[in-house]
C-alpha atoms as a PDB file:
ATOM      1  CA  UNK A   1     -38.221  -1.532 -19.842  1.00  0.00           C
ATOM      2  CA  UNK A   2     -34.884  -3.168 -19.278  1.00  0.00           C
ATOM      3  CA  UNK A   3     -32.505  -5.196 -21.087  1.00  0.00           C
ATOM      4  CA  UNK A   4     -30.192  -8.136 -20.555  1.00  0.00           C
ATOM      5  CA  UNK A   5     -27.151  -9.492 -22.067  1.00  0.00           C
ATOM      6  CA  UNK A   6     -25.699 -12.489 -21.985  1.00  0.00           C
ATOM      7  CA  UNK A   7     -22.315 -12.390 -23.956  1.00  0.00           C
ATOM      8  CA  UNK A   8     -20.710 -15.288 -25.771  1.00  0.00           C
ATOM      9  CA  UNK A   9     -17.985 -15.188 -28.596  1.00  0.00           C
ATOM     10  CA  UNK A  10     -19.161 -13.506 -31.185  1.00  0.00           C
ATOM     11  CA  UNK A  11     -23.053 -13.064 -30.426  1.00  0.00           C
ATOM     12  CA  UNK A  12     -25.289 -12.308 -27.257  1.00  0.00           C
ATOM     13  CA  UNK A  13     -28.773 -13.176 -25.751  1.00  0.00           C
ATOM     14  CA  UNK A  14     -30.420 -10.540 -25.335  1.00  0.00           C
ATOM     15  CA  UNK A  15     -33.719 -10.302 -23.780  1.00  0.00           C
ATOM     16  CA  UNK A  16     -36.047  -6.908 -23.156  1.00  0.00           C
ATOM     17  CA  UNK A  17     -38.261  -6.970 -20.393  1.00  0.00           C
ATOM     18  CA  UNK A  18     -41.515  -4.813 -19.068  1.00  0.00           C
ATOM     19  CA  UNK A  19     -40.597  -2.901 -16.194  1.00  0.00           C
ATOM     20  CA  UNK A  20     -42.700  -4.359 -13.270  1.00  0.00           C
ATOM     21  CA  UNK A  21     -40.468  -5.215 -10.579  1.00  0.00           C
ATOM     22  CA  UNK A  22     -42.966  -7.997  -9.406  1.00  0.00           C
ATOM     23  CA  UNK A  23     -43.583  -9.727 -11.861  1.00  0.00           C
ATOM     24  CA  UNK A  24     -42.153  -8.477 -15.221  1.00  0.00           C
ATOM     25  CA  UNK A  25     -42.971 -10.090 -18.542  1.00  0.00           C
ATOM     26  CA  UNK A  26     -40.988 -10.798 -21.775  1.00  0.00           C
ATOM     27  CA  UNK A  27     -41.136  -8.213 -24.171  1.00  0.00           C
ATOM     28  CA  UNK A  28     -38.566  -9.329 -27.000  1.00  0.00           C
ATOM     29  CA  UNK A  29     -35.990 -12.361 -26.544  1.00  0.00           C
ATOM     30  CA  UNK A  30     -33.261 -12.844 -29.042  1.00  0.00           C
ATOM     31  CA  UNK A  31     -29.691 -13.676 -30.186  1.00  0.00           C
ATOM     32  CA  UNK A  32     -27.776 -10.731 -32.063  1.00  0.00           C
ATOM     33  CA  UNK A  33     -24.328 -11.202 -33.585  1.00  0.00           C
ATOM     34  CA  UNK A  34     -21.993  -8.927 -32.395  1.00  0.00           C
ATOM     35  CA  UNK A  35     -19.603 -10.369 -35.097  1.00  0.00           C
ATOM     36  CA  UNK A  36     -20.080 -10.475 -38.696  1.00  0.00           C
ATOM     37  CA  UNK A  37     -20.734 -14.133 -39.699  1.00  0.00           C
ATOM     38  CA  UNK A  38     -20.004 -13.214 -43.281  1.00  0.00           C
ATOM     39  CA  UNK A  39     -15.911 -12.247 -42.420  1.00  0.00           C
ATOM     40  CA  UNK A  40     -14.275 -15.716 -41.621  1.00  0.00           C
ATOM     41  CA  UNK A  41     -12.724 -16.061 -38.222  1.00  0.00           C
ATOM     42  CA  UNK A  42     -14.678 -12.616 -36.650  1.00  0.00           C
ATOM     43  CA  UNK A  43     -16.022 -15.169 -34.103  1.00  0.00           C
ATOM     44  CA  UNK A  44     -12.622 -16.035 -32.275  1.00  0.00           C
ATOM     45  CA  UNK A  45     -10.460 -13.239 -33.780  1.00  0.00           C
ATOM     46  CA  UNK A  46      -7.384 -14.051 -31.358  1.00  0.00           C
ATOM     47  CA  UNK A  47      -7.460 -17.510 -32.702  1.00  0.00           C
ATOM     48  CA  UNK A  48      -5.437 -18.831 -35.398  1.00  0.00           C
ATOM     49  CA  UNK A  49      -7.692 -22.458 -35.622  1.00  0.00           C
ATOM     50  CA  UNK A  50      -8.433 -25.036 -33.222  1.00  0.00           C
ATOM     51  CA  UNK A  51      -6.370 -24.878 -30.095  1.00  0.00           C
ATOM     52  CA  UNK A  52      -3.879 -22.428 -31.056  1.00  0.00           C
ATOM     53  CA  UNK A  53      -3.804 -18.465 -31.074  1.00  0.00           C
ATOM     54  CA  UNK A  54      -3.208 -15.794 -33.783  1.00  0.00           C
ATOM     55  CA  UNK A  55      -0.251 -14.240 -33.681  1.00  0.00           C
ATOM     56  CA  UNK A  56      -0.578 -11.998 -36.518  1.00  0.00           C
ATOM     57  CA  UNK A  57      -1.708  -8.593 -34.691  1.00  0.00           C
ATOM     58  CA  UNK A  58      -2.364  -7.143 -38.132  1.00  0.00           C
ATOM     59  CA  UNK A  59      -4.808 -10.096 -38.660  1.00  0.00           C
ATOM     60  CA  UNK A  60      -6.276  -9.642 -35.139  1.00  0.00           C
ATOM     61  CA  UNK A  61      -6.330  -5.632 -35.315  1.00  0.00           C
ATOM     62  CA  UNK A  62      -8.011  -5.577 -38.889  1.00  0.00           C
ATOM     63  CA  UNK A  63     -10.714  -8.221 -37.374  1.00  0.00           C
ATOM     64  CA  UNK A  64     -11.506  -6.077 -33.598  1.00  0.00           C
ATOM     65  CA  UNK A  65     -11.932  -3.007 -35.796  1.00  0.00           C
ATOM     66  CA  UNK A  66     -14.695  -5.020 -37.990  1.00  0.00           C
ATOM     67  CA  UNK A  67     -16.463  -6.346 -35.021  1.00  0.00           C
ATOM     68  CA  UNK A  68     -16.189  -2.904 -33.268  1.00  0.00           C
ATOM     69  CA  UNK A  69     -17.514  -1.531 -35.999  1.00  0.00           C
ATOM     70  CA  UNK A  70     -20.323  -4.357 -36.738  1.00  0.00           C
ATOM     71  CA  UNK A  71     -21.372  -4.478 -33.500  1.00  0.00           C
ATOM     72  CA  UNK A  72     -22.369  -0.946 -32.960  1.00  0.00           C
ATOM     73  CA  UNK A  73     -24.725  -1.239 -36.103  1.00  0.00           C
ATOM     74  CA  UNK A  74     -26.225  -4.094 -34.821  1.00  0.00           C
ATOM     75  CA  UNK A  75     -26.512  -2.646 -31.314  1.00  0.00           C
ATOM     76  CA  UNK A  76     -27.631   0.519 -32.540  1.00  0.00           C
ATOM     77  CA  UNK A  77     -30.275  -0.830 -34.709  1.00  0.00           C
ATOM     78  CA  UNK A  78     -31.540  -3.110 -31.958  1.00  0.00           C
ATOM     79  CA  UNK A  79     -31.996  -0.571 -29.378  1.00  0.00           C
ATOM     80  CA  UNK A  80     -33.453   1.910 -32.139  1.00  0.00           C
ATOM     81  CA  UNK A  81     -36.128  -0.641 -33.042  1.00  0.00           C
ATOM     82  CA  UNK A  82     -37.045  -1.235 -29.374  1.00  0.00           C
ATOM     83  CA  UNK A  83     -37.687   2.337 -28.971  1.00  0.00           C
ATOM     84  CA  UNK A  84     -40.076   2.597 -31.592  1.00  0.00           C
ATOM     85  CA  UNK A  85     -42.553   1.548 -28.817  1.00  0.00           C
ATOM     86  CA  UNK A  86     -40.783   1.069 -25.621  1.00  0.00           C
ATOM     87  CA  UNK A  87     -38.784   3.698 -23.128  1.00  0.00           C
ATOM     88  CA  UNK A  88     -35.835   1.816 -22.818  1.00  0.00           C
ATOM     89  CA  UNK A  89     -33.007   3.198 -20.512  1.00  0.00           C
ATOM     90  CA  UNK A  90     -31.239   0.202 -18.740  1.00  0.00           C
ATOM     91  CA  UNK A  91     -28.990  -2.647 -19.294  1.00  0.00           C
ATOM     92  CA  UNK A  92     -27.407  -5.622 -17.614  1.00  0.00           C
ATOM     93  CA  UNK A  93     -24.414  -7.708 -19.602  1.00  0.00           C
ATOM     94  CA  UNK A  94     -23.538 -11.274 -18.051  1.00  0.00           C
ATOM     95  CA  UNK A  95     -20.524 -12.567 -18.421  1.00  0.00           C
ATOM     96  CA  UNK A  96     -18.570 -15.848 -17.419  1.00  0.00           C
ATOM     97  CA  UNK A  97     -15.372 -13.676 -16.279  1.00  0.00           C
ATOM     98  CA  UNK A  98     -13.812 -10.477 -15.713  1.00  0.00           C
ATOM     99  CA  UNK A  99      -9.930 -11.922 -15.943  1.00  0.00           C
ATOM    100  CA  UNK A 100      -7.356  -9.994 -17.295  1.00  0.00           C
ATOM    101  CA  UNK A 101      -6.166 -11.983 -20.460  1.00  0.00           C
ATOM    102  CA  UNK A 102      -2.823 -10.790 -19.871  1.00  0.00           C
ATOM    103  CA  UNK A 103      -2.775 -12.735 -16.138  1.00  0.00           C
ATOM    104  CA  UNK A 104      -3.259 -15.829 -18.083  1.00  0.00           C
ATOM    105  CA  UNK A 105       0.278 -18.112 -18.924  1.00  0.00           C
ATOM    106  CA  UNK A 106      -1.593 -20.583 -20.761  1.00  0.00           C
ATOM    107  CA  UNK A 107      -1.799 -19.319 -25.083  1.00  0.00           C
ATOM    108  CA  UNK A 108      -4.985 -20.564 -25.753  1.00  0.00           C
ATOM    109  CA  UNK A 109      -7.160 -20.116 -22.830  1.00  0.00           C
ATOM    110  CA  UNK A 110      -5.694 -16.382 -22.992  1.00  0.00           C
ATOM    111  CA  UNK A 111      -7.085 -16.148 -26.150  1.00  0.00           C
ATOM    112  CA  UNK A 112     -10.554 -16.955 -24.995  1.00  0.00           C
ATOM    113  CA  UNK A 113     -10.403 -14.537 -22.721  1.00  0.00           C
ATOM    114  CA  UNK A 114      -9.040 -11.839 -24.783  1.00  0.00           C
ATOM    115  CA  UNK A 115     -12.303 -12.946 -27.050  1.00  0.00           C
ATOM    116  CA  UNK A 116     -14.492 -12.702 -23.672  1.00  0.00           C
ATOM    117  CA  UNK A 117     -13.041  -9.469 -23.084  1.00  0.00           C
ATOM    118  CA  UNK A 118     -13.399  -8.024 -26.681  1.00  0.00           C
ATOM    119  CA  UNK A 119     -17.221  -9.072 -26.776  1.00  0.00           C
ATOM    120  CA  UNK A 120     -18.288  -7.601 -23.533  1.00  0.00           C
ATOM    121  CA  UNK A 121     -16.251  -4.679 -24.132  1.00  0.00           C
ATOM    122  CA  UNK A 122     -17.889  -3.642 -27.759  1.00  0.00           C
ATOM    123  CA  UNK A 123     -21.348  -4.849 -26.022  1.00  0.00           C
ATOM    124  CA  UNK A 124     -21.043  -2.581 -23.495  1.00  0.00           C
ATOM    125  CA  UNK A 125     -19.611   0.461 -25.602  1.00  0.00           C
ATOM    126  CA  UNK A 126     -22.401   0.433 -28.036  1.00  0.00           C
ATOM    127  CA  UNK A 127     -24.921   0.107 -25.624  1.00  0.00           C
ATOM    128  CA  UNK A 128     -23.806   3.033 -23.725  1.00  0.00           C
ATOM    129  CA  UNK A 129     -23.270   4.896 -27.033  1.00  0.00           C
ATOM    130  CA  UNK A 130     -27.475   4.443 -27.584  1.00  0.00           C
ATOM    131  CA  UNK A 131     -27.635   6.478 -24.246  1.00  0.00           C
ATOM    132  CA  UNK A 132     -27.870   3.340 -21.956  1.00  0.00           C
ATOM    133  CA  UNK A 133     -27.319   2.531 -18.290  1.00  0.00           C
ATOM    134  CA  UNK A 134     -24.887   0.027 -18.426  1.00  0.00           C
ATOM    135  CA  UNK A 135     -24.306  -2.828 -15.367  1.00  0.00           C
ATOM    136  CA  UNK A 136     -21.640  -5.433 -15.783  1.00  0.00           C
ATOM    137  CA  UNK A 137     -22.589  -8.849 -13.762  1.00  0.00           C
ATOM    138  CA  UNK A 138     -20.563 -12.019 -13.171  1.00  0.00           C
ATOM    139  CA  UNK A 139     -23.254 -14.900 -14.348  1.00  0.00           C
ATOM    140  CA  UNK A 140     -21.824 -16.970 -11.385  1.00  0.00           C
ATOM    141  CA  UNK A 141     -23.397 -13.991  -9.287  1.00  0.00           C
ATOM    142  CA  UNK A 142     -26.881 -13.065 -10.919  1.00  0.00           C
ATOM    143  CA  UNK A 143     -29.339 -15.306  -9.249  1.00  0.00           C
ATOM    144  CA  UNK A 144     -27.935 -13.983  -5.594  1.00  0.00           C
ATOM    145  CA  UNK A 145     -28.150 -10.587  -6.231  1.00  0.00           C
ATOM    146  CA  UNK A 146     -31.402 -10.722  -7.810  1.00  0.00           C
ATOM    147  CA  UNK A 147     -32.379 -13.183  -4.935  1.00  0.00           C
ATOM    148  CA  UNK A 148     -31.749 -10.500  -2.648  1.00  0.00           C
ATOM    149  CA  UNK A 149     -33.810  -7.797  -4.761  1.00  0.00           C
ATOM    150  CA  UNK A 150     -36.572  -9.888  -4.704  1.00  0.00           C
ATOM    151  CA  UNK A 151     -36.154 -10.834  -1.606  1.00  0.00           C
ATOM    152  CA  UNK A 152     -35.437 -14.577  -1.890  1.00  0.00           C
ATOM    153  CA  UNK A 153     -33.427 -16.797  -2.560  1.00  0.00           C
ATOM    154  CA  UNK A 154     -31.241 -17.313  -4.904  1.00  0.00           C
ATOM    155  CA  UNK A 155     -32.749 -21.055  -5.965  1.00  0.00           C
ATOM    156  CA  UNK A 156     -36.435 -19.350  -6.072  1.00  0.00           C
ATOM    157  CA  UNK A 157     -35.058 -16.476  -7.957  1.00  0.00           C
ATOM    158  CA  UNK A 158     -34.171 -18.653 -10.640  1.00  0.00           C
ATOM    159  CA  UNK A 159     -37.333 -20.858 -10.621  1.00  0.00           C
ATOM    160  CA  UNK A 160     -39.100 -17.022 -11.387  1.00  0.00           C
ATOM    161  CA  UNK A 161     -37.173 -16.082 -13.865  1.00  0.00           C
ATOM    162  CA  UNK A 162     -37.457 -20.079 -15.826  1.00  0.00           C
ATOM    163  CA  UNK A 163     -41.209 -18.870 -15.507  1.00  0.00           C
ATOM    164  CA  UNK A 164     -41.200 -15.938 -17.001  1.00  0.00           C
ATOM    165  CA  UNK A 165     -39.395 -17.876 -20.486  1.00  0.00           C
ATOM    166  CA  UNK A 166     -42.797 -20.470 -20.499  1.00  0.00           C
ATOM    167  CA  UNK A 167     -44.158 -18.382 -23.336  1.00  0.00           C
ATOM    168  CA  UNK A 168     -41.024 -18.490 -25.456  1.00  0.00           C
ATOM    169  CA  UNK A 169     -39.869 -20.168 -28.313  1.00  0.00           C
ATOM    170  CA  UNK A 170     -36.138 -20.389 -27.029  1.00  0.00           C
ATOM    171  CA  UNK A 171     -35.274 -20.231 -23.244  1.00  0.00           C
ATOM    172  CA  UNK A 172     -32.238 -21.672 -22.300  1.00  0.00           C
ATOM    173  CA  UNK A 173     -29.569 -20.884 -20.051  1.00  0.00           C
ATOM    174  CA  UNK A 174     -28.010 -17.723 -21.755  1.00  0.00           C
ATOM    175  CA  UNK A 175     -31.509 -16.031 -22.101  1.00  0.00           C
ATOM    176  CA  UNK A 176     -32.527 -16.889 -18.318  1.00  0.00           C
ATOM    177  CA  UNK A 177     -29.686 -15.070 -17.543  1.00  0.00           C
ATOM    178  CA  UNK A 178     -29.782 -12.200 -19.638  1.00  0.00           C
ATOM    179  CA  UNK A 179     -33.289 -12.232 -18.054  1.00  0.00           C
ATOM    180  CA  UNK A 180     -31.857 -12.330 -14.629  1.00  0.00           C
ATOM    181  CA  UNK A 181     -29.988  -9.392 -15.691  1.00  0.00           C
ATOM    182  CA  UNK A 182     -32.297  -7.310 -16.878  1.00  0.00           C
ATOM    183  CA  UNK A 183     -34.691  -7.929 -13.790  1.00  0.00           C
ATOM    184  CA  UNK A 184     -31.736  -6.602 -11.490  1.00  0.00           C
ATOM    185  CA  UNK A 185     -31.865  -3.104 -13.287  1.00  0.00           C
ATOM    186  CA  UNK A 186     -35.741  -3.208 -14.247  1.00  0.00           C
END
């Protein structure tokens, strides 16, 4: 079994799949929160509200140690239920970027990336603290280098994995990714 992220502020895709390289099937797909939608603001912590960014570093330090902290639970629990009947031992997270914030002039589009940063990085740690395999993909990437473990192309590695989604309830971009990803490490 392997298991794919797709990271976005504050939550993730995530989607657990059997481990037959040919033709693996859906085991679980889902969204988990990575940030605790009961603490206001834990979604875009290095924002201070629409368009502009927090400068209060007490504000942003109290609200990275409650999503660091929330997010390992919910990790945690995740990958403790899915090993109640699967041997689970590999992960892939997408994500839209690996900038350095601190290359980027612009206030606001820094913090989004400080955000992208913050949620792949807590992703990642807790993922690896359940004993996991962790592999870090660009999503602009996925489809070609699961086009060339398959042995395809990229277009007809993403027609395989919309397929496999055709028994779900929600299959949209983010989980055909997370998909993607967890095919590359399955």
């Amino acid at each position: 079994m392997s298991l794919g992220f797709r990271v976005k502020s504050g939550w993730a895709a995530a989607v657990l799949l059997s481990s037959s390289r040919a033709t693996p099937r859906v085991t679980d797909s889902r969204v988990i929160e990575l940030a605790d939608p009961a603490v206001p603001h834990s979604r875009q912590p290095y924002h201070a509200g629409f368009g502009a960014a927090q400068t209060d570093t007490g504000k942003v330090d109290r609200l990275v140690r409650g999503i660091e902290a929330f997010s390992r639970n919910t990790i945690a629990a995740m990958v403790d239920e899915y090993r109640e009947h699967h041997r689970v031992r590999n992960a892939t997270v997408i994500v839209a970027s690996l900038t350095d914030p601190a290359s980027i002039a612009n206030q606001h589009m820094r913090a989004h990336a400080s955000e992208g940063q913050l949620f792949r990085a807590v992703l990642v740690d807790g993922l690896r603290r359940c004993g996991l395999k962790v592999k870090i993909v660009l999503e602009r990437e996925v489809y070609e280098l699961l086009g060339k473990k398959l042995r395809a192309s990229p277009a007809a590695a993403k027609r395989k994995v919309a397929a496999l989604g055709e028994t779900q309830r929600r299959w949209r971009a983010e989980q055909k990714v997370a998909a993607a990803g967890a095919w590359l490490v399955g």
